[in-house]
Protein backbone atom coordinates (compact mmCIF):
# COMPACT_ATOMS: atom_id res chain seq x y z
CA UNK A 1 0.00 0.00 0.00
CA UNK A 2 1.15 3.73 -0.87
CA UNK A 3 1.11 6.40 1.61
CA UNK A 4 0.20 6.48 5.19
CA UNK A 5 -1.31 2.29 6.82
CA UNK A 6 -0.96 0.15 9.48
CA UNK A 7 -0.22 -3.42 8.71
CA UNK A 8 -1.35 -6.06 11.60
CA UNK A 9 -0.07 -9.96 10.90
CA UNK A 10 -1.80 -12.11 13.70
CA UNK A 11 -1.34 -15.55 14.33
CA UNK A 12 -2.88 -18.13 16.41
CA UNK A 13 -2.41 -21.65 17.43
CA UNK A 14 -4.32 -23.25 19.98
CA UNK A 15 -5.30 -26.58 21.39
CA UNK A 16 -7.98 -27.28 23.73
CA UNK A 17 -8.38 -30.42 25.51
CA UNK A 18 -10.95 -32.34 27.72
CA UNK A 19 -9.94 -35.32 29.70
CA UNK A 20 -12.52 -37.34 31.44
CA UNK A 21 -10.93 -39.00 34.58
CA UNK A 22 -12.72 -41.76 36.38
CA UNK A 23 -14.85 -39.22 39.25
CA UNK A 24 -13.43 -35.62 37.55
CA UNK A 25 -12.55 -33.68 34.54
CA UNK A 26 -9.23 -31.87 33.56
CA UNK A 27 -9.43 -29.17 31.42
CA UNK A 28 -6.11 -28.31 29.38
CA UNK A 29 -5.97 -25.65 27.09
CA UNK A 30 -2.69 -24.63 25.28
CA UNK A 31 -1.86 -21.57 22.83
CA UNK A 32 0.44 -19.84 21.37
CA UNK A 33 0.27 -16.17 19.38
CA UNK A 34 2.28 -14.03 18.00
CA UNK A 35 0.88 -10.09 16.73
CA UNK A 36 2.97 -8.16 14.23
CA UNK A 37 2.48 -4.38 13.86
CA UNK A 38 3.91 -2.49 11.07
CA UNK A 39 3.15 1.27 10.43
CA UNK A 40 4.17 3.63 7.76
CA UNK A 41 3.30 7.38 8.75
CA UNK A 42 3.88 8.87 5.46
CA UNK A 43 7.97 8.53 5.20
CA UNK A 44 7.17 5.59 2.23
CA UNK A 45 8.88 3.35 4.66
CA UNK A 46 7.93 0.81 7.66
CA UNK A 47 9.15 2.94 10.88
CA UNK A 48 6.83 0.85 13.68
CA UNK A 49 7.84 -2.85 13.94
CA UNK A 50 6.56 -4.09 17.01
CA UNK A 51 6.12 -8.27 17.44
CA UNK A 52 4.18 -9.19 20.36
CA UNK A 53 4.56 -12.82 21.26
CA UNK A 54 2.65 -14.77 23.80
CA UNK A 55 1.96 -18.56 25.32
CA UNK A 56 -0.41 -19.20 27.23
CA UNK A 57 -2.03 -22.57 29.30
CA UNK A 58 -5.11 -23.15 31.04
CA UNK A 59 -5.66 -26.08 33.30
CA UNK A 60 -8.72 -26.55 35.74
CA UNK A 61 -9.73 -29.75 37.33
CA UNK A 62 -13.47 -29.83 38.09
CA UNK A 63 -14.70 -32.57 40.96
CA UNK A 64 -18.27 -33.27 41.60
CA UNK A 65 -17.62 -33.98 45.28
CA UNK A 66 -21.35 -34.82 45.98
CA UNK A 67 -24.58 -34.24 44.43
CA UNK A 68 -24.75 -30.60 46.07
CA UNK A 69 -20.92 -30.14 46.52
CA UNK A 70 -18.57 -29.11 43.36
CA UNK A 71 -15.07 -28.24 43.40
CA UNK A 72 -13.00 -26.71 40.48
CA UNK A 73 -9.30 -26.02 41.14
CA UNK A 74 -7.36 -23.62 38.07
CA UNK A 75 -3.84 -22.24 37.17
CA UNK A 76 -3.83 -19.63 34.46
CA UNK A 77 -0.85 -18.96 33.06
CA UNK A 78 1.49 -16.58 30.21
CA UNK A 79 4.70 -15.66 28.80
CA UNK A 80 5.00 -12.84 26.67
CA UNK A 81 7.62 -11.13 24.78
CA UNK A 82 7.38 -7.43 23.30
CA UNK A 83 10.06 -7.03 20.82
CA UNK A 84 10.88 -3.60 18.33
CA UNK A 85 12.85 -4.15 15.13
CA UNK A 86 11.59 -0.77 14.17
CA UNK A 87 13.07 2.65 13.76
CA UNK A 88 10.41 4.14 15.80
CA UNK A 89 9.63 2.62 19.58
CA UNK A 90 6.33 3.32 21.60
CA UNK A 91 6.54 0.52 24.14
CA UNK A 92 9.98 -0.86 25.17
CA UNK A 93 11.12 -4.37 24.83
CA UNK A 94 9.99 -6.79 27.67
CA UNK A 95 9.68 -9.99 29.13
CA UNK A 96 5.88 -10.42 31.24
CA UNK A 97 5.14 -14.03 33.00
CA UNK A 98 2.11 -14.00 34.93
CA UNK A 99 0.80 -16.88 36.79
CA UNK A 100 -2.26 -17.48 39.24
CA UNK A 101 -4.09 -20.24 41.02
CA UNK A 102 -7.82 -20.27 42.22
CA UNK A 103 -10.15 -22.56 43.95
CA UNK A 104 -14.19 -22.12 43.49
CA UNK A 105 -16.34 -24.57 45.99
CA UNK A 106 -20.05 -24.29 45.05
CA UNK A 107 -22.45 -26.10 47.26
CA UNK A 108 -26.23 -26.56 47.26
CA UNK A 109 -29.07 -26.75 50.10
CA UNK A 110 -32.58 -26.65 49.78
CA UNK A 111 -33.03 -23.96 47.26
CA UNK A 112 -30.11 -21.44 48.25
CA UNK A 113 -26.59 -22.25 46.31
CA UNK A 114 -23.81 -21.09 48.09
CA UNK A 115 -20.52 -20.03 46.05
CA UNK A 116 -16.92 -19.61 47.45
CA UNK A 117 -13.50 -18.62 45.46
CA UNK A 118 -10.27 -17.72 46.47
CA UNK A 119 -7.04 -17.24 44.26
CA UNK A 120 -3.72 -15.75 43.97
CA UNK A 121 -1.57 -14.53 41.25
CA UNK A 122 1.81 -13.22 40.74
CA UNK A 123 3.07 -10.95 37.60
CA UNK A 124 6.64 -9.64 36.82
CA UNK A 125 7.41 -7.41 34.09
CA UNK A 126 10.90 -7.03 33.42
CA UNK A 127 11.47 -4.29 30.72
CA UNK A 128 15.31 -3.66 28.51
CA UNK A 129 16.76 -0.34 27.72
CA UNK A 130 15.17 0.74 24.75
CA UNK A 131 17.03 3.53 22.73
CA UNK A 132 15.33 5.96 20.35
CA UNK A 133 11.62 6.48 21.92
CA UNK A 134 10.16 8.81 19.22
CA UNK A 135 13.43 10.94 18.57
CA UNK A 136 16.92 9.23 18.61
CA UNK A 137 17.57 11.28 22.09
CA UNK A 138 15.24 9.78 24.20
CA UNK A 139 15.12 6.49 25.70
CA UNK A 140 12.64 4.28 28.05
CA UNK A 141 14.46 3.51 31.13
CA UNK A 142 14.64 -0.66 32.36
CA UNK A 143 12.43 -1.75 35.53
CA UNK A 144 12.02 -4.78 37.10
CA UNK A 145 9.00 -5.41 39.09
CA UNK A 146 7.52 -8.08 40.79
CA UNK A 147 3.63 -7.73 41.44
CA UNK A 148 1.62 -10.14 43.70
CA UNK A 149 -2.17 -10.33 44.95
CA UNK A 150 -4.64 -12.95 46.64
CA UNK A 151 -8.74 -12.48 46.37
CA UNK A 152 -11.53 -13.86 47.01
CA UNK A 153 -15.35 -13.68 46.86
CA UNK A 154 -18.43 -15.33 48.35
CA UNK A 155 -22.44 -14.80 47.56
CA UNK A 156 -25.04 -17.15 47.58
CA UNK A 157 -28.78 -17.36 45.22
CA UNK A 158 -31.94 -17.96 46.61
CA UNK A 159 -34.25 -19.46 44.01
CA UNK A 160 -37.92 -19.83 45.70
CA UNK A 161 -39.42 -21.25 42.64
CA UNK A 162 -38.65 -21.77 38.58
CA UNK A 163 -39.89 -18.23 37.94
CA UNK A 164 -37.79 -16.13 40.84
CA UNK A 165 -34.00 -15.95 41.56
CA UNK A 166 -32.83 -13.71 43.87
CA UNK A 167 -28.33 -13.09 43.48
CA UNK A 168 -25.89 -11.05 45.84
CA UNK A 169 -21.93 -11.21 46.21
CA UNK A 170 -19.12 -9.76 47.49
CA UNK A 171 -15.67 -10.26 46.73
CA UNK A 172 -12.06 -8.78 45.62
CA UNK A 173 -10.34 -8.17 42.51
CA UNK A 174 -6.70 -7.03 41.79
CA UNK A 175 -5.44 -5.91 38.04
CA UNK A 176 -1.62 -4.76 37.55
CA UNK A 177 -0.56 -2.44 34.96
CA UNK A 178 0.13 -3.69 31.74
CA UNK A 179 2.71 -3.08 29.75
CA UNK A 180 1.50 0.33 27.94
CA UNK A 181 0.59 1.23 31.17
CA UNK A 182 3.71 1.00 32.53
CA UNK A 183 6.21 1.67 30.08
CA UNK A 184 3.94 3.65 27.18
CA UNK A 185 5.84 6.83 25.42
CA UNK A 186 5.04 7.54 22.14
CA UNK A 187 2.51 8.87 19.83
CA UNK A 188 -0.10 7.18 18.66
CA UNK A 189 -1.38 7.94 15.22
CA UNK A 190 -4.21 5.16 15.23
CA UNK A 191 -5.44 7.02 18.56
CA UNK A 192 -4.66 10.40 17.43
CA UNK A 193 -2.93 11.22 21.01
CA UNK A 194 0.65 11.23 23.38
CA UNK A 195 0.39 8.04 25.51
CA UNK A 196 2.54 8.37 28.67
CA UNK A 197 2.82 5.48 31.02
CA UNK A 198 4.34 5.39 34.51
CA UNK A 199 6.33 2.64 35.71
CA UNK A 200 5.42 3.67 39.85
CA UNK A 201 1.78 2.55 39.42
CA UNK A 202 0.74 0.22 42.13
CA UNK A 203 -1.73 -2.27 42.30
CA UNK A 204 -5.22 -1.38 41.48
CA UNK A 205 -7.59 -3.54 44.15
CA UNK A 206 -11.20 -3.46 44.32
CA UNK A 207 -14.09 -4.38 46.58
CA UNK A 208 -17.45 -5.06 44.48
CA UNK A 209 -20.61 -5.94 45.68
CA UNK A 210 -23.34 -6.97 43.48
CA UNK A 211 -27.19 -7.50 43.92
CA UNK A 212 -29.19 -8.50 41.25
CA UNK A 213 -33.41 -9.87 41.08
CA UNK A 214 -34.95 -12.00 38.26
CA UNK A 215 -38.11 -13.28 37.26
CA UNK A 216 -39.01 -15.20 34.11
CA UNK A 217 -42.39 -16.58 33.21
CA UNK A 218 -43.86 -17.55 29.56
CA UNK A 219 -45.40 -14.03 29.37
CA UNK A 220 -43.29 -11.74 31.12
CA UNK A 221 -39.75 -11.24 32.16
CA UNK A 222 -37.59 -8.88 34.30
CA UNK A 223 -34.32 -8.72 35.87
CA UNK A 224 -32.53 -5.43 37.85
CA UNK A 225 -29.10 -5.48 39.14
CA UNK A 226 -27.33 -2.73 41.22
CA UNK A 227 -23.56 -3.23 41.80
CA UNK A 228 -21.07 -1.03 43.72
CA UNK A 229 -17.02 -1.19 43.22
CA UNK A 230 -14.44 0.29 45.29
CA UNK A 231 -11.30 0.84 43.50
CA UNK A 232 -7.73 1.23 45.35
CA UNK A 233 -4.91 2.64 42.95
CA UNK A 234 -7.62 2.72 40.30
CA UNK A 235 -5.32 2.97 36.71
CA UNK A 236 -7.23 5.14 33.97
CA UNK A 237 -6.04 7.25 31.11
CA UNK A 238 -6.49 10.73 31.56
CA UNK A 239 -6.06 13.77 29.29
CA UNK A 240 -4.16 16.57 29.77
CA UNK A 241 -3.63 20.06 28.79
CA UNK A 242 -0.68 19.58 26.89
CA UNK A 243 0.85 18.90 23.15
CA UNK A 244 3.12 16.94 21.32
CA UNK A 245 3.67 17.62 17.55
CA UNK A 246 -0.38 18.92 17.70
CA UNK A 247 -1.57 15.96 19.53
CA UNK A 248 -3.23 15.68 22.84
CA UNK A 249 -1.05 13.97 25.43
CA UNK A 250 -2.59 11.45 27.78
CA UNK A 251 -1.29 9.77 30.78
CA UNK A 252 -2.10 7.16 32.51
CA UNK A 253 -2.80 7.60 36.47
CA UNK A 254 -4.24 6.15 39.04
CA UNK A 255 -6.39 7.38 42.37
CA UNK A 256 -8.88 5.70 44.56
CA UNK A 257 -12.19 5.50 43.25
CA UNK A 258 -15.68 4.31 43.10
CA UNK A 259 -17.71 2.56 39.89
CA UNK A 260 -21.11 1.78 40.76
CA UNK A 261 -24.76 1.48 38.50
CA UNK A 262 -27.79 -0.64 37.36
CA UNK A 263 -28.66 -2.59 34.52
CA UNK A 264 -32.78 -3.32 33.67
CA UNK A 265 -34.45 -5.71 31.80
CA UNK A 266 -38.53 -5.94 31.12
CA UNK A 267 -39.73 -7.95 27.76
CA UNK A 268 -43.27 -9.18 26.83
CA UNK A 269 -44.36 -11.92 25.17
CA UNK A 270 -47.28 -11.07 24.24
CA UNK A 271 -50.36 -13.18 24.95
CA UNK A 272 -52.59 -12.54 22.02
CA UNK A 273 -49.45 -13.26 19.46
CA UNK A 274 -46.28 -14.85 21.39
CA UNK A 275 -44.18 -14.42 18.46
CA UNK A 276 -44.38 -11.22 19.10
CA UNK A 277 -42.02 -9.87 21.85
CA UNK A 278 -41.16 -6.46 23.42
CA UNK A 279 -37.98 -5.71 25.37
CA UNK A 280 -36.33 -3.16 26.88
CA UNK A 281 -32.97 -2.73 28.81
CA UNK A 282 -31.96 0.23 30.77
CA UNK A 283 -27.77 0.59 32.03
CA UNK A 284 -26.79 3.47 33.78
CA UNK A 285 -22.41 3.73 35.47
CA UNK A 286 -21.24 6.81 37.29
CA UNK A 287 -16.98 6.49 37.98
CA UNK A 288 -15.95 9.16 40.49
CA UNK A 289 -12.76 9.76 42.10
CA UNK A 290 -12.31 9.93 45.95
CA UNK A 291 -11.67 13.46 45.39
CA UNK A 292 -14.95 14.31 43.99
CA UNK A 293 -14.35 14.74 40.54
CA UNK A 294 -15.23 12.32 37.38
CA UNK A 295 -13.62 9.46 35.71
CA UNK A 296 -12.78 10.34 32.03
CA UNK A 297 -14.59 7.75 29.41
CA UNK A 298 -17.90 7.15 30.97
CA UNK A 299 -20.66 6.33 29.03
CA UNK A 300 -23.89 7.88 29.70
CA UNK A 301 -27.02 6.14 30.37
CA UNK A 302 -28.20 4.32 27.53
CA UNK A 303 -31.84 2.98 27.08
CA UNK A 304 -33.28 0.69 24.28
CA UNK A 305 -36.33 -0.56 23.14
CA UNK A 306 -37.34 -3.31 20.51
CA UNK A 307 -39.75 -5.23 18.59
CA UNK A 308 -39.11 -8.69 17.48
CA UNK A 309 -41.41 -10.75 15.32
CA UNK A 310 -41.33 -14.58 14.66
CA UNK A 311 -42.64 -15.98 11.78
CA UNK A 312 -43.95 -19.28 11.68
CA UNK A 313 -41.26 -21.93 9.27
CA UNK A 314 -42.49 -22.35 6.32
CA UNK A 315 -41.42 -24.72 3.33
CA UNK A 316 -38.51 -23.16 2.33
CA UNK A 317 -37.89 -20.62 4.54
CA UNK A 318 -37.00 -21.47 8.08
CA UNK A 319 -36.44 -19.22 11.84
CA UNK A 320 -37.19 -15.83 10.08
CA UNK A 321 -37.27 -13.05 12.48
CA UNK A 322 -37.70 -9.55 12.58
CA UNK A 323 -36.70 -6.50 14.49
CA UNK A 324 -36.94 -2.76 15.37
CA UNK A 325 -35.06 -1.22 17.81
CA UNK A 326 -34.21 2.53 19.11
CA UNK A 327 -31.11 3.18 21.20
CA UNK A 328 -31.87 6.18 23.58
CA UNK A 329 -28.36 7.64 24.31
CA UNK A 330 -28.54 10.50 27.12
CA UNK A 331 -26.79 13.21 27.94
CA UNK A 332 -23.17 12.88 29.52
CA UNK A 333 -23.06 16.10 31.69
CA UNK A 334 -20.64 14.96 33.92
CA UNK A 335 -16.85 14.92 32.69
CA UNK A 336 -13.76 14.80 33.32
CA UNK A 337 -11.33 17.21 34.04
CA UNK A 338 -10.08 18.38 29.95
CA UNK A 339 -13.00 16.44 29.00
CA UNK A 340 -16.38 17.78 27.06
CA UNK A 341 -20.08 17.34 28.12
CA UNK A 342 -21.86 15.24 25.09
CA UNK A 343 -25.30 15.93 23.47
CA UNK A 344 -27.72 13.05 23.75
CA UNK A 345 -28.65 11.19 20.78
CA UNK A 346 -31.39 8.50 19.55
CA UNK A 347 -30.75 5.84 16.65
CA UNK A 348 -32.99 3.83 14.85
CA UNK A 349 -31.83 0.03 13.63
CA UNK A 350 -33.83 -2.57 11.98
CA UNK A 351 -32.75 -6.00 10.35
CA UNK A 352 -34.45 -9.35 9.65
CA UNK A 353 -32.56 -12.47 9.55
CA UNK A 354 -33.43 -16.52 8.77
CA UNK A 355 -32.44 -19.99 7.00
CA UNK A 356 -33.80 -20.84 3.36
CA UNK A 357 -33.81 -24.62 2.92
CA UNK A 358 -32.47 -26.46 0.07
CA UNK A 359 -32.53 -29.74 -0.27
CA UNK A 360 -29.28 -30.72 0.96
CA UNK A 361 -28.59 -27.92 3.31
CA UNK A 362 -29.52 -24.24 4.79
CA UNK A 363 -28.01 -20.77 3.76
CA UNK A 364 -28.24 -18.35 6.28
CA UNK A 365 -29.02 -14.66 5.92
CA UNK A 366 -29.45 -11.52 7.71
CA UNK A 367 -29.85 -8.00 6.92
CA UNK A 368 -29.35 -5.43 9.62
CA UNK A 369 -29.16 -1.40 9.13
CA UNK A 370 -27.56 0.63 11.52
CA UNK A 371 -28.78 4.19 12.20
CA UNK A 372 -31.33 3.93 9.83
CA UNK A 373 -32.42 8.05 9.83
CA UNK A 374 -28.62 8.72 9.22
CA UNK A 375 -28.24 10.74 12.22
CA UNK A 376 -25.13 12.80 13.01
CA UNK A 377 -24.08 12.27 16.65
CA UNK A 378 -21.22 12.24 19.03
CA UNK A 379 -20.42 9.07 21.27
CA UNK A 380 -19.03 10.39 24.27
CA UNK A 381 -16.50 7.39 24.30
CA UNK A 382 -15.34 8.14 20.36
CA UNK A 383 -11.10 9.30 20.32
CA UNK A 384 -12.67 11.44 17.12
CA UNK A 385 -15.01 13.86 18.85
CA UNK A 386 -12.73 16.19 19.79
CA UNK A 387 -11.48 16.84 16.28
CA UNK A 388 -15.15 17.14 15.24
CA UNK A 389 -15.32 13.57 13.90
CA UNK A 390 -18.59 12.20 13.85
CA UNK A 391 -19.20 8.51 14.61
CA UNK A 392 -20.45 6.06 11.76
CA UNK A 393 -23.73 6.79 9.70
CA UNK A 394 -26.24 4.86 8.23
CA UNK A 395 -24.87 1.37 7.98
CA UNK A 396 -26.10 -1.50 6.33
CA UNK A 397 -24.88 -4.48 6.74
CA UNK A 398 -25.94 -8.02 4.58
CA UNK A 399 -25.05 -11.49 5.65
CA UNK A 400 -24.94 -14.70 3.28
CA UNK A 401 -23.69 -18.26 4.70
CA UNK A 402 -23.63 -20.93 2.33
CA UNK A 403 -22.48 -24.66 3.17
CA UNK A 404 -20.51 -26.60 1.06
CA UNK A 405 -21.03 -30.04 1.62
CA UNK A 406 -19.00 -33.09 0.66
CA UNK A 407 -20.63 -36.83 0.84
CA UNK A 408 -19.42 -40.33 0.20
CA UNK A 409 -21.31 -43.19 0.62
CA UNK A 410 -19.72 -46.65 1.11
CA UNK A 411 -20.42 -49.28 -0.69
CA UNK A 412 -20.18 -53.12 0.14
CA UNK A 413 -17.89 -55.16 -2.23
């Protein structure tokens, strides 16, 4: 390709494996992958050459202790090397091995299920002196750091009947800083901003609790959770009021902080014509700092409706289905510091999708449009909208499987 592109060459090799042991099951899952990024910014020439290279294993041993008593014991597991061959260096080279452990005992008595999990994991990054971050000046300095944590969680769920189920937690969660994170310095054309890391970042730890109600009959169905998270060290990436080369530099930060929201669901079958069905979801996050102040990239509160029709299968043409839906997007009002409020904003989508039978087998299609009334609108989570990029219009998407089939038949001699 001429002129500015990125080039991405991604590879993947896995192998997932079930063993069925006389009273349990092992799980083993293996894979490798390597990632490949190539950029030319407009010099004619490749100056980004960044190969990402990771293994990975999962093994988890599940034991049905009783009838009400199950046990699942896990190690999760990676190796991954960053290397640049490039002229131009965002992230440093590295070496990142990660491994955890984890127990889960879920038990069962009368009609409350009681679920316990505990686990611990241990990181190190381990980062070389990489020369030539951006301009041939400037270098990454090495670090070497080791980064443990232990969790763990308990809730139970009530379920009175078939139709009701009744769900609350509490447990802990840990998350290190990655890599870019860390070690980031370098501008980011694909993003169109500065990315800064900082290798001092500390743990981030969390406390979530989580509540959530359900009921389900042929007619009618609803479901509400609230949730609540407590962040320590919370990592986010945070804009600034400064410039490199014309672009906005970010850095990533971190401060103690609190997530918390509700999701709703309501849908209607309705009785007259059940393959008719209304259903609407409501989802609603606020992310504030200890400090009082917001957490950049918060999405407002988003509401949806839709209508879904079910034909009955005909001859030829099997599972059709039909839909409407709006997405209500409303007003985000509350951002960040160097962030922008965002207008709200209300798209329409429709599609239909089913199976047309032939006589040996079934192509698929679908048609769904996208913004249907080709409405110009901000998301508030877009990286365009500050340069007065809108997001996508009126899309239309069509879908087409068809099987190709092979057959042999035997025959006795």
């Amino acid at each position: 390709m001429s002129g500015p592109h990125h080039t991405v060459f991604l590879n993947v090799l896995s192998s997932q494996n079930k063993i069925q042991l006389s009273k349990s099951a092992l799980d083993v899952n293996v894979g490798f992958q390597s990632n490949l990024r190539l950029e030319d910014e407009g010099g004619n020439k490749i100056s980004l050459n960044m190969l990402l290279s990771t293994f990975l294993w999962r093994v988890l041993w599940n034991k049905q202790i009783n009838a009400n008593t199950e046990l699942i014991l896990a190690n999760n597991s990676q190796f991954e090397n960053n290397t640049n061959y490039g002229s131009r260096i965002i992230i440093p080279d590295a070496n990142v091995v990660e491994s955890g452990v984890s127990a889960f005992l879920k038990t069962k008595k009368n009609k409350v299920i009681f679920e316990y999990g505990a686990g611990g994991s241990l990181r190190n990054i381990h980062t070389f002196l990489t020369e030539g971050v951006n301009t041939p000046d400037k270098a990454i300095q090495p670090f070497n750091k080791t980064l443990p944590s232990i969790n763990g969680s308990v809730g139970f769920t009530w379920n009175p009947n078939k139709m009701w189920n009744l769900k609350t937690n509490i447990g802990s969660g840990f998350r290190s800083g990655n890599l870019a994170e860390l070690s980031s310095d370098g501008l980011h054309e694909g993003t169109l901003r500065y990315e800064i890391g900082d290798p001092n970042l500390k743990i981030e730890q969390n406390i979530n609790t989580e509540t959530s109600l359900s009921y389900f009959s042929s007619h009618f169905q609803f479901s509400a959770t609230g949730y609540w998270n407590h962040f320590r060290n919370y990592i986010y990436l945070a804009p600034t009021d400064s410039q490199y080369l014309g672009f906005d530099v970010f850095r990533y930060k971190q401060f103690d902080a609190n997530l918390y929201g509700t999701e709703a669901m309501a849908g209607i079958n309705f009785p007259f014509y059940e393959r008719l069905r209304w259903e609407t979801n409501f989802s609603m996050v606020t992310g504030e700092l200890t400090n009082g102040t917001y957490l950049p990239f918060i999405p407002p509160a988003k509401l949806t409706n839709q209508l879904k029709l079910r034909l009955r299968d005909g001859r030829r043409v099997k599972n059709f289905a039909a839909f409407a839906m709006t997405e209500n997007h409303f007003a985000q009002n509350r951002p960040a510091e160097f962030e922008t409020p965002t207008a709200a904003y209300w798209l329409l989508n429709a599609g239909f999708n089913g199976d047309w039978r032939t006589r040996h087998s079934a192509i698929s299609f679908s048609l769904c449009a996208n913004n249907l009334l080709n409405k110009n609108y901000y998301d508030h989570l877009s990286r365009f909208k500050e340069y007065s990029i809108h997001n996508i219009g009126r899309n239309i998407v069509v879908h087409l499987t068809v099987p190709f089939t092979i057959s042999t038949k035997n025959s006795k001699t």
